[in-house]
PDB file of N, CA and C in Angstrom:
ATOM      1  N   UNK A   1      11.057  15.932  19.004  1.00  0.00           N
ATOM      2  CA  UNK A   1      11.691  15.449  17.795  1.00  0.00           C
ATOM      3  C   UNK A   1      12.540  16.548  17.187  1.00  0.00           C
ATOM      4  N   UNK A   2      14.289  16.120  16.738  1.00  0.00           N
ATOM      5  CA  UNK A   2      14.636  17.258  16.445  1.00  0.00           C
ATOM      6  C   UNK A   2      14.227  17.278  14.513  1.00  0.00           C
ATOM      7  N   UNK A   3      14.578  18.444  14.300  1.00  0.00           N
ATOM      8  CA  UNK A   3      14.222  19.349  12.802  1.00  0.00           C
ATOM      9  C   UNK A   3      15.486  18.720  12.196  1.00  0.00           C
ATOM     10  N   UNK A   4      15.539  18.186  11.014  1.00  0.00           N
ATOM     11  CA  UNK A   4      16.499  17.421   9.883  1.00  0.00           C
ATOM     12  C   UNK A   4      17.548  18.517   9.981  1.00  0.00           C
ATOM     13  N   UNK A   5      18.796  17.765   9.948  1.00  0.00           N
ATOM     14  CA  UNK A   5      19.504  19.496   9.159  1.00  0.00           C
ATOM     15  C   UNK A   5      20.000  19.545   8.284  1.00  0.00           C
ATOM     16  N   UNK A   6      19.470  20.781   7.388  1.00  0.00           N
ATOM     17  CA  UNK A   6      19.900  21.644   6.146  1.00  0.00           C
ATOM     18  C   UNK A   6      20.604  21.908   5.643  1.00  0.00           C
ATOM     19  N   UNK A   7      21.157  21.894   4.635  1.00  0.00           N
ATOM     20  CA  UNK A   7      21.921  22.499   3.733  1.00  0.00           C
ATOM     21  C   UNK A   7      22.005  22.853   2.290  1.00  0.00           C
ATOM     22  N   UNK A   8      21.985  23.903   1.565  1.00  0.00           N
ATOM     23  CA  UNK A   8      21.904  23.990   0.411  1.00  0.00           C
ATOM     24  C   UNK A   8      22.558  24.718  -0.165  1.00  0.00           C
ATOM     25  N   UNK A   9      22.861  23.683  -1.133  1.00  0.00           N
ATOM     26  CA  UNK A   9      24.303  24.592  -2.044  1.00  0.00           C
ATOM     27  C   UNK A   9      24.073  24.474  -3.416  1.00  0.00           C
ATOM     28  N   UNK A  10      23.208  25.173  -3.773  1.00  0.00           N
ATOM     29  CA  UNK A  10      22.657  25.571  -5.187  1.00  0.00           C
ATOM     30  C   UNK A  10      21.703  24.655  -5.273  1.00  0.00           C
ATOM     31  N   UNK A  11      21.928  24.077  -6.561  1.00  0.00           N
ATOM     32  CA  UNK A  11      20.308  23.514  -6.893  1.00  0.00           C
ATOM     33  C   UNK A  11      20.387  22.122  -6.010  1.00  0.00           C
ATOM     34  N   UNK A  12      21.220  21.674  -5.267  1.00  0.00           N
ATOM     35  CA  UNK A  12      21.176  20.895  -4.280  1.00  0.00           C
ATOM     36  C   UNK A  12      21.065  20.982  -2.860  1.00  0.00           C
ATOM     37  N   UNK A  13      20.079  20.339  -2.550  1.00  0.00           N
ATOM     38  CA  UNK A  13      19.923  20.221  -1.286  1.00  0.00           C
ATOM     39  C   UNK A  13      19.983  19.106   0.097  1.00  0.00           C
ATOM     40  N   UNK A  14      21.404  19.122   0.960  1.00  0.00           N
ATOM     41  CA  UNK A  14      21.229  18.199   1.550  1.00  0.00           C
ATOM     42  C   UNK A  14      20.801  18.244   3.154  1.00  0.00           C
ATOM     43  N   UNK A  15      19.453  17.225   3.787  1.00  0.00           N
ATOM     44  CA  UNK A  15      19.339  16.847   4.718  1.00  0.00           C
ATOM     45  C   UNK A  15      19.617  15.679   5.246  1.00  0.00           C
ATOM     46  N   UNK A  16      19.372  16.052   6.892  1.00  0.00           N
ATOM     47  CA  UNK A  16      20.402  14.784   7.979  1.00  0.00           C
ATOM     48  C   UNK A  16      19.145  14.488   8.955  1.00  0.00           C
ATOM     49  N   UNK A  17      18.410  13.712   8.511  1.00  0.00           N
ATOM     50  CA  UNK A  17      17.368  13.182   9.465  1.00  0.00           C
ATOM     51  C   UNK A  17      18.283  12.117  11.104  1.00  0.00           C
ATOM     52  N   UNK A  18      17.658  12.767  11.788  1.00  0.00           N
ATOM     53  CA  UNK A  18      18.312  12.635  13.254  1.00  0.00           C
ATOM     54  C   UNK A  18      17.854  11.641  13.841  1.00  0.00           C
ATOM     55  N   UNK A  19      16.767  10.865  13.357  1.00  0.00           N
ATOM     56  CA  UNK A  19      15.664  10.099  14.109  1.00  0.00           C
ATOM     57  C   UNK A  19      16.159   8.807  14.257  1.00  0.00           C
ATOM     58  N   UNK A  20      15.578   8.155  14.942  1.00  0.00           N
ATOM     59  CA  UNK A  20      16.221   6.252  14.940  1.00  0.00           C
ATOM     60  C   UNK A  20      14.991   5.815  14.379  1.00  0.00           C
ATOM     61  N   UNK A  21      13.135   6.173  14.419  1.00  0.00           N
ATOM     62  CA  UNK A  21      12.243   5.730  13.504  1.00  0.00           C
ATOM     63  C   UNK A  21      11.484   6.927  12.854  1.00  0.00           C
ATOM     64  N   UNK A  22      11.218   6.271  11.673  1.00  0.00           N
ATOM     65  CA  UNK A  22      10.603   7.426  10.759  1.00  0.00           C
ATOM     66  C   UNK A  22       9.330   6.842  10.559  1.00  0.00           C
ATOM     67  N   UNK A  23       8.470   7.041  11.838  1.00  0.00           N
ATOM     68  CA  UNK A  23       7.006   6.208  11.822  1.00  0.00           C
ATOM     69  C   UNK A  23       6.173   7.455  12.184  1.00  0.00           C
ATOM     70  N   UNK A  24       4.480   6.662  12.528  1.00  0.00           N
ATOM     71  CA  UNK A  24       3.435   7.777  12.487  1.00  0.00           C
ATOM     72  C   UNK A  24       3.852   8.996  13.105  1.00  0.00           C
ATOM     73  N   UNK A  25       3.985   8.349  14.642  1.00  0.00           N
ATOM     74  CA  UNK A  25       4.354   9.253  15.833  1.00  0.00           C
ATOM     75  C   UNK A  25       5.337  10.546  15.219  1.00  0.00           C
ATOM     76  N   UNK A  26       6.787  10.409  14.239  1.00  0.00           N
ATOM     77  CA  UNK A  26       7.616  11.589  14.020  1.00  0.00           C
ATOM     78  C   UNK A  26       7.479  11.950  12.815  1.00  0.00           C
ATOM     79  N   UNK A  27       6.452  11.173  12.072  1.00  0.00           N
ATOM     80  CA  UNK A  27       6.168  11.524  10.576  1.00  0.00           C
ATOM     81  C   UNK A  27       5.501  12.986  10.488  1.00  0.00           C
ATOM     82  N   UNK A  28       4.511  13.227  11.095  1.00  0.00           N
ATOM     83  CA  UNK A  28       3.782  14.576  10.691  1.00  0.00           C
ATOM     84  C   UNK A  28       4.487  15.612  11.351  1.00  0.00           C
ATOM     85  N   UNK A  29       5.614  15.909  12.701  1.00  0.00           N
ATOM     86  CA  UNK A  29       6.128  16.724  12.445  1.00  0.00           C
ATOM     87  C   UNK A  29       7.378  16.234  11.838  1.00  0.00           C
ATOM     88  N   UNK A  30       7.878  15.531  11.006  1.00  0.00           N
ATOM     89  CA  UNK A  30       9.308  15.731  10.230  1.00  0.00           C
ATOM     90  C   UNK A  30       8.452  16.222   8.747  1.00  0.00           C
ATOM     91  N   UNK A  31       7.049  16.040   8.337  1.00  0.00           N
ATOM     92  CA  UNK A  31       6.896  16.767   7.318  1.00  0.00           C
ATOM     93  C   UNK A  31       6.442  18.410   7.564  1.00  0.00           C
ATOM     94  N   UNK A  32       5.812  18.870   8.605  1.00  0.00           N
ATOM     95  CA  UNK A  32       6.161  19.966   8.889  1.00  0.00           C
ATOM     96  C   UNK A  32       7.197  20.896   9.090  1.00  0.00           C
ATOM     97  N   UNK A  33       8.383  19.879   9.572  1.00  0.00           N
ATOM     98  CA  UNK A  33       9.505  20.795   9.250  1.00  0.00           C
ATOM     99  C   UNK A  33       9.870  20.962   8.074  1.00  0.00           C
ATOM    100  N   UNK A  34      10.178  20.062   6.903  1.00  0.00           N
ATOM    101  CA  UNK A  34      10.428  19.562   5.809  1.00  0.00           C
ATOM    102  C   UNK A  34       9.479  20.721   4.802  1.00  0.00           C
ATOM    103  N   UNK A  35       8.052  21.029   5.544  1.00  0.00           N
ATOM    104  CA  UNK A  35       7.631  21.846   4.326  1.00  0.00           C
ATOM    105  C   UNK A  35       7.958  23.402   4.595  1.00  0.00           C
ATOM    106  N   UNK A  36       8.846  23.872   5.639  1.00  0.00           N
ATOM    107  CA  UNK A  36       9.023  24.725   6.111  1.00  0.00           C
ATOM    108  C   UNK A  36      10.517  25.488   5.952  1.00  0.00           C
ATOM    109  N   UNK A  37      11.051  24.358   5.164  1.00  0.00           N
ATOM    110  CA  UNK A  37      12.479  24.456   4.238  1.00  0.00           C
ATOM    111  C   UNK A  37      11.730  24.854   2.500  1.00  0.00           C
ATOM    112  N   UNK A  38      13.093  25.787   2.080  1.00  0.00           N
ATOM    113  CA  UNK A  38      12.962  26.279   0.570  1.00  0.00           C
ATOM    114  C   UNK A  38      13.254  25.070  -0.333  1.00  0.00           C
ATOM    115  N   UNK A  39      12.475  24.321  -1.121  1.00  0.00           N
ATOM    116  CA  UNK A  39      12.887  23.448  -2.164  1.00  0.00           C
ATOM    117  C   UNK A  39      12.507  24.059  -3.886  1.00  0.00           C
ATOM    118  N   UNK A  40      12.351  25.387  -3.574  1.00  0.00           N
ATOM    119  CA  UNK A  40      12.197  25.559  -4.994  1.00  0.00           C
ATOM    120  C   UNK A  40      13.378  25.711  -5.634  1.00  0.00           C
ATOM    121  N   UNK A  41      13.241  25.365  -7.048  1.00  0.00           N
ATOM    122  CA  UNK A  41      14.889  25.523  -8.191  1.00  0.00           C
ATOM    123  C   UNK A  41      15.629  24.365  -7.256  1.00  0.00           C
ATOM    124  N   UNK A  42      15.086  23.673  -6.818  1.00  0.00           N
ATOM    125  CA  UNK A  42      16.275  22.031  -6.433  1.00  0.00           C
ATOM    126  C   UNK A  42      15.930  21.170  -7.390  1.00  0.00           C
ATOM    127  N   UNK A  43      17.263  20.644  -7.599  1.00  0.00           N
ATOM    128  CA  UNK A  43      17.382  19.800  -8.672  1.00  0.00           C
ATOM    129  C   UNK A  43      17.735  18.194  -7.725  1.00  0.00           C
ATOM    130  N   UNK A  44      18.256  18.201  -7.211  1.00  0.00           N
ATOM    131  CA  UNK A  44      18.794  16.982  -6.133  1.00  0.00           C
ATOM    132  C   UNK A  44      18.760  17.350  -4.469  1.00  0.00           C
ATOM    133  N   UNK A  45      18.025  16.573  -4.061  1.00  0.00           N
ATOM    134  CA  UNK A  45      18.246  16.376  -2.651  1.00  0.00           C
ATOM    135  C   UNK A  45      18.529  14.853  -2.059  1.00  0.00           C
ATOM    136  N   UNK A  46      19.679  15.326  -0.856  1.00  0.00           N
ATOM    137  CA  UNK A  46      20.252  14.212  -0.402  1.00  0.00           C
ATOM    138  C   UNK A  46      19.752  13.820   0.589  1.00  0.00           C
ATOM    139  N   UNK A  47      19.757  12.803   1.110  1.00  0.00           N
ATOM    140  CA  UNK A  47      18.535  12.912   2.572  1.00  0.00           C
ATOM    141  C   UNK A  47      19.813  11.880   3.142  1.00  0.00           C
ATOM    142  N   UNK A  48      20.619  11.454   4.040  1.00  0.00           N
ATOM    143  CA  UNK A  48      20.886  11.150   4.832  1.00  0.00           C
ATOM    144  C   UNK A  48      20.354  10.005   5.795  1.00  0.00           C
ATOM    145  N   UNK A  49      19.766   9.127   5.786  1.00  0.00           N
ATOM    146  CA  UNK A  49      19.685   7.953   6.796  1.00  0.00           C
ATOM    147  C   UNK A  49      20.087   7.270   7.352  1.00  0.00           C
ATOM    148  N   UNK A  50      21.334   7.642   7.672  1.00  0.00           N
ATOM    149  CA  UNK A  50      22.292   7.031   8.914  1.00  0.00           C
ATOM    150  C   UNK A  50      21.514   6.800  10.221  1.00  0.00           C
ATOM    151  N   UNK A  51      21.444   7.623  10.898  1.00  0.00           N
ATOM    152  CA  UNK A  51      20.778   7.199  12.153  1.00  0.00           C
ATOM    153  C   UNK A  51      19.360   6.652  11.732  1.00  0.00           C
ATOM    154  N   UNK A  52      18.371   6.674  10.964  1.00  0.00           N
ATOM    155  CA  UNK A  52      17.170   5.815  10.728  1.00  0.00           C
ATOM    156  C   UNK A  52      17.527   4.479  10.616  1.00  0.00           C
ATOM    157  N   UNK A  53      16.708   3.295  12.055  1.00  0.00           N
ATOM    158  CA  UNK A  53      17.071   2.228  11.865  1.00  0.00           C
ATOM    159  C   UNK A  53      15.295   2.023  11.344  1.00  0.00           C
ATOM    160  N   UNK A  54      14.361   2.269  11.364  1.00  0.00           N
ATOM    161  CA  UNK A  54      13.063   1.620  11.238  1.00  0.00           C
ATOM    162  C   UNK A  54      12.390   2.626  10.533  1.00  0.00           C
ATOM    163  N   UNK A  55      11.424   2.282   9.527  1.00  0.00           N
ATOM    164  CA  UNK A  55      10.689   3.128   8.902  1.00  0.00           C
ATOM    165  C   UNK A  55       9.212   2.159   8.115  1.00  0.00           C
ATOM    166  N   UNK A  56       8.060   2.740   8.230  1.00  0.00           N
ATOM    167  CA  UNK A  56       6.875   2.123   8.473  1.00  0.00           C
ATOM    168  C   UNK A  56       6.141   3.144   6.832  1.00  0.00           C
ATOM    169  N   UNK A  57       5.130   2.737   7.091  1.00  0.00           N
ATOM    170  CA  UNK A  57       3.858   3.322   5.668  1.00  0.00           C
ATOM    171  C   UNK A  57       4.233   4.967   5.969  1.00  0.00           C
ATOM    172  N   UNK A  58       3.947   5.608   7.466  1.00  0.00           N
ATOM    173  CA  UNK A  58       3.798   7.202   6.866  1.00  0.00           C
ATOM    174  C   UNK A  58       5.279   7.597   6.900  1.00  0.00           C
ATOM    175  N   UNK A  59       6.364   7.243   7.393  1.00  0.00           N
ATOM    176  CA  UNK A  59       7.851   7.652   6.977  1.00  0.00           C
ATOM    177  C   UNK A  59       7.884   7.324   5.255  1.00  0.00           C
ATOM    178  N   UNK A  60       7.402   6.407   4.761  1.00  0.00           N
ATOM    179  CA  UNK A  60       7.598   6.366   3.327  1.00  0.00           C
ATOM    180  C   UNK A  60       6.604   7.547   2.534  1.00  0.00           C
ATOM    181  N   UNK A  61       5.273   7.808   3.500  1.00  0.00           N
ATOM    182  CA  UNK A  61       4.620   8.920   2.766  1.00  0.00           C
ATOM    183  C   UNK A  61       5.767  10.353   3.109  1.00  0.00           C
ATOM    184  N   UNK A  62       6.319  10.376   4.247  1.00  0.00           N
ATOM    185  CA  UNK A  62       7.003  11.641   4.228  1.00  0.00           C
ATOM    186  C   UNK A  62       8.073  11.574   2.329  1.00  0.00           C
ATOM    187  N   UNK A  63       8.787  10.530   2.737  1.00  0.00           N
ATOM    188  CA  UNK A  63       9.622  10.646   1.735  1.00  0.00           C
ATOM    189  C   UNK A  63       9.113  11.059   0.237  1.00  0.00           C
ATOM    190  N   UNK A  64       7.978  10.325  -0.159  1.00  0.00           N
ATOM    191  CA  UNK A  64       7.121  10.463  -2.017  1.00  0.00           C
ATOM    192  C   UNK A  64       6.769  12.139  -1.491  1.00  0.00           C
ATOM    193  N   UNK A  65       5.847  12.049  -0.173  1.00  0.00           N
ATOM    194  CA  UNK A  65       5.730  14.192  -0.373  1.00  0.00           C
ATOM    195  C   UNK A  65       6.989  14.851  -0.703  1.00  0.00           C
ATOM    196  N   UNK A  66       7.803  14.710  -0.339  1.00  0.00           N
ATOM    197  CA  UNK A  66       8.991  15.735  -0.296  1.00  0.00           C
ATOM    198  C   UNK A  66       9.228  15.496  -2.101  1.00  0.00           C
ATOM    199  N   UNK A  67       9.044  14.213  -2.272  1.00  0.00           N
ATOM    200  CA  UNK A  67       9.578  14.151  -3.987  1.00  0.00           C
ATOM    201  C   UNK A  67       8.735  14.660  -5.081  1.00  0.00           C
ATOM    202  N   UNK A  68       7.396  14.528  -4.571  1.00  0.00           N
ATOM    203  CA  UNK A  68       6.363  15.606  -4.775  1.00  0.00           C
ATOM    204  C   UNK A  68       6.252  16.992  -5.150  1.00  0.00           C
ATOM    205  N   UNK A  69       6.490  17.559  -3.915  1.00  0.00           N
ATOM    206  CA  UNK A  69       6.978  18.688  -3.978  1.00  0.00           C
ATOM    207  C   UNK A  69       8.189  19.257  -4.617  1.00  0.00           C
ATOM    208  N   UNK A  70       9.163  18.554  -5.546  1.00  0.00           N
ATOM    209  CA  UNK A  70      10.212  19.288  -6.249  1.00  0.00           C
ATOM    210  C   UNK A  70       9.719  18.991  -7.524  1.00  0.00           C
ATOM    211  N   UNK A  71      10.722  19.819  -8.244  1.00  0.00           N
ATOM    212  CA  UNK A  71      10.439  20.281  -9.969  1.00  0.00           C
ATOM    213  C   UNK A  71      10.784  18.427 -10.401  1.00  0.00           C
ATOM    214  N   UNK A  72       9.297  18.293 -11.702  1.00  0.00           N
ATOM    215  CA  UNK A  72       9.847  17.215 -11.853  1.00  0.00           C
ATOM    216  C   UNK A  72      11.260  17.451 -12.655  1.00  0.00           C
ATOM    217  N   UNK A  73      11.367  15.848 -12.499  1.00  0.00           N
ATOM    218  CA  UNK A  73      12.696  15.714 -12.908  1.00  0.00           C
ATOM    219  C   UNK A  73      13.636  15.474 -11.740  1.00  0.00           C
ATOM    220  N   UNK A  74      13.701  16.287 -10.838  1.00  0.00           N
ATOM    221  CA  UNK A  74      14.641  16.655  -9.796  1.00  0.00           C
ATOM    222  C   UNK A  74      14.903  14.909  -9.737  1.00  0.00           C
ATOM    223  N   UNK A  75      15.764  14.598  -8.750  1.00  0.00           N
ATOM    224  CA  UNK A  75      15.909  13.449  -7.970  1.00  0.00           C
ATOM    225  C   UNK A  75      16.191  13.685  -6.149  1.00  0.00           C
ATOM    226  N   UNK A  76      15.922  12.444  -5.645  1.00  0.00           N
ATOM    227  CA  UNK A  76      16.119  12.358  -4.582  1.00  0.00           C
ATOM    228  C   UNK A  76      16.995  11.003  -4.328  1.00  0.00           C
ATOM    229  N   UNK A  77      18.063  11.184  -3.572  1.00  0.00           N
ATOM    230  CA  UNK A  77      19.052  10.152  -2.769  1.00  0.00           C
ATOM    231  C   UNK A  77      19.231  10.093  -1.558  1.00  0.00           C
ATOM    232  N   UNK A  78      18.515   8.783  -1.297  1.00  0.00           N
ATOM    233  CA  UNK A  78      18.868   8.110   0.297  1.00  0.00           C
ATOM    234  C   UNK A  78      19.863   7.709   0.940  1.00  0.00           C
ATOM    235  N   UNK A  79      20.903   8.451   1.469  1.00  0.00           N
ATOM    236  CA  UNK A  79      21.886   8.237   1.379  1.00  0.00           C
ATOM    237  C   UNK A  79      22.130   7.374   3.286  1.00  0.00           C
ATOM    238  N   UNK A  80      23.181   6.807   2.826  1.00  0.00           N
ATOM    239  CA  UNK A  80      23.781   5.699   4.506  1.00  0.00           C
ATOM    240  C   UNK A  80      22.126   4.991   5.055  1.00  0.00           C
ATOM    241  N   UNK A  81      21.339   4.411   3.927  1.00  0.00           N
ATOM    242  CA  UNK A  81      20.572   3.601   4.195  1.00  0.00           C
ATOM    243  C   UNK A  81      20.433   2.017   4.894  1.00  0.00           C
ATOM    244  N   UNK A  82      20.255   2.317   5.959  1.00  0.00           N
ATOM    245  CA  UNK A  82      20.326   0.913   7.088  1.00  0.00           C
ATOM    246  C   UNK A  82      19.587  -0.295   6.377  1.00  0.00           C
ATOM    247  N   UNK A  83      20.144  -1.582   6.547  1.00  0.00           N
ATOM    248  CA  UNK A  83      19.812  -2.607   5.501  1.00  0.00           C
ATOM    249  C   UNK A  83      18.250  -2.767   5.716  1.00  0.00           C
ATOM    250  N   UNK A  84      17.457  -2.460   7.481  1.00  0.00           N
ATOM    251  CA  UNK A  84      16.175  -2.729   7.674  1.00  0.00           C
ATOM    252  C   UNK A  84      15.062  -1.907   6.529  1.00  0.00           C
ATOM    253  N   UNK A  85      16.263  -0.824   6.499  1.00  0.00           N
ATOM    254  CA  UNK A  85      14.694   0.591   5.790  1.00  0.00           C
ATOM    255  C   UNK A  85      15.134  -0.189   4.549  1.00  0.00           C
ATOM    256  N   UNK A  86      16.681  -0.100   3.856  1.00  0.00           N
ATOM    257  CA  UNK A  86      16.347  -0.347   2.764  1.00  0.00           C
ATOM    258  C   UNK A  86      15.563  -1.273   1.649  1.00  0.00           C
ATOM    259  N   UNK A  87      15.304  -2.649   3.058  1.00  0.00           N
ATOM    260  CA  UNK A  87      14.579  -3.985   2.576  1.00  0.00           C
ATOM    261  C   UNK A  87      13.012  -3.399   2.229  1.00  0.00           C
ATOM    262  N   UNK A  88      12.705  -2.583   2.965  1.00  0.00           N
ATOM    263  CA  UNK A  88      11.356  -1.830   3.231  1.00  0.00           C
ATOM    264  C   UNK A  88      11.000  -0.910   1.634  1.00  0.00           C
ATOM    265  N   UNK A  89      12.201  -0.142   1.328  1.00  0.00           N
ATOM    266  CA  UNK A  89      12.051   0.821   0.592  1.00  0.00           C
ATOM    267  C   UNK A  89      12.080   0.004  -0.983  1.00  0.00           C
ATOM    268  N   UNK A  90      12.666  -1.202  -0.838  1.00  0.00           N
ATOM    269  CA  UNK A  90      12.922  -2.315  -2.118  1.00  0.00           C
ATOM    270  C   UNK A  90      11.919  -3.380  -2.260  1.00  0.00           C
ATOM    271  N   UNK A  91      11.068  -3.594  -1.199  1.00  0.00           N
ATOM    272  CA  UNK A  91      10.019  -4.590  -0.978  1.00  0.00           C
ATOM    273  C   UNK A  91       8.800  -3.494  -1.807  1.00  0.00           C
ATOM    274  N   UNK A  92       8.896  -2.222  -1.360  1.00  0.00           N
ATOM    275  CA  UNK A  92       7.856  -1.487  -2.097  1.00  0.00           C
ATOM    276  C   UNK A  92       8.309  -0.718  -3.546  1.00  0.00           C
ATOM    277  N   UNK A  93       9.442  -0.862  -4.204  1.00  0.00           N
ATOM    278  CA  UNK A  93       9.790  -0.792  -5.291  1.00  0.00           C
ATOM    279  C   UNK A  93      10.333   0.562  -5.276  1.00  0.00           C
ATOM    280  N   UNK A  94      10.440   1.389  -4.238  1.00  0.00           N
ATOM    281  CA  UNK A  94      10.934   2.653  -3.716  1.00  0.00           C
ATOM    282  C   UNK A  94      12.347   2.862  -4.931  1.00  0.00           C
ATOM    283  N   UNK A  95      13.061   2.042  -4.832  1.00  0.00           N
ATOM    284  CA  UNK A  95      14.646   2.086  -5.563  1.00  0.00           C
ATOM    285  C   UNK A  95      14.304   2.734  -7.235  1.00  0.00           C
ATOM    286  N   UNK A  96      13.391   2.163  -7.364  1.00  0.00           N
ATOM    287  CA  UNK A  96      13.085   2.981  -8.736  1.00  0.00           C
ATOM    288  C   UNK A  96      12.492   4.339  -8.824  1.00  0.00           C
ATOM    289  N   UNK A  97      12.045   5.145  -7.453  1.00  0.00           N
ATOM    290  CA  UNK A  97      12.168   6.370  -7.673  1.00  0.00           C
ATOM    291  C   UNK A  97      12.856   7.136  -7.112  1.00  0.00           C
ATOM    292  N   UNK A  98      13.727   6.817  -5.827  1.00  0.00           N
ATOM    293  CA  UNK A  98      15.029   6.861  -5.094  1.00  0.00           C
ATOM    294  C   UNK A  98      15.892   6.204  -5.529  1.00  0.00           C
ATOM    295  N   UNK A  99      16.896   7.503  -5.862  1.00  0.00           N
ATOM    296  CA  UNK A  99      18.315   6.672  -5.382  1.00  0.00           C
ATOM    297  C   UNK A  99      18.737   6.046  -4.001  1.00  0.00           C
ATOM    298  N   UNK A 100      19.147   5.017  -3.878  1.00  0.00           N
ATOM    299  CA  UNK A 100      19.340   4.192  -2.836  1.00  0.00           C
ATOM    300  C   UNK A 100      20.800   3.502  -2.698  1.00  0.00           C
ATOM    301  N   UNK A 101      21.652   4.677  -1.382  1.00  0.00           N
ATOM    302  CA  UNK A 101      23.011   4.213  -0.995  1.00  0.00           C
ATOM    303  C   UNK A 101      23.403   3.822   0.335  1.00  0.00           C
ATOM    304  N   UNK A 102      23.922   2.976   0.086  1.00  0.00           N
ATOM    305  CA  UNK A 102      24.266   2.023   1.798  1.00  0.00           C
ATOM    306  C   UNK A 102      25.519   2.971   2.371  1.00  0.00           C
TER     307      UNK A 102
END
């Protein structure tokens, strides 16, 4: 499984998840990589889901850890969200703590 890629340009931070599913099998190492990146003093991170066509219960736990782990307040945006995840991420009321862009 490859490692998201990084970028950060001040109190923002954007990643590019590479995966086509964000299920059990690539969930525990995409949060190992994920905790292995600097998120302190981020105010926004962008996460990228273009290539994610499918995403299940622990891809949604990756996502709340990572939001977890920043200063509250911060936000997080799902960005080039495929209509399958996003039905997923709106069926569980996700949109109200993600930003959520097609």
């Amino acid at each position: 499984m490859n490692a998201p890629a990084y970028r950060r340009e001040g109190a923002t931070v954007n990643l590019t998840f590479t995966i086509s599913q964000l299920d059990a099998s690539a969930s525990q190492h995409l949060k190992q990589n994920l905790r292995a990146l600097a998120f302190d003093g981020v105010l926004r991170v962008v996460i990228d889901l273009g290539s994610v066509e499918f995403i299940d219960s622990s891809g949604v736990g990756v996502l709340l850890t990572l939001y977890k782990w920043l200063t509250p307040g911060a936000v997080v945006q799902l960005a080039k969200v495929q209509p399958e995840v996003r039905a997923v991420l709106e069926l569980l009321r996700l949109h109200r703590v993600f930003e959520i862009n097609s």
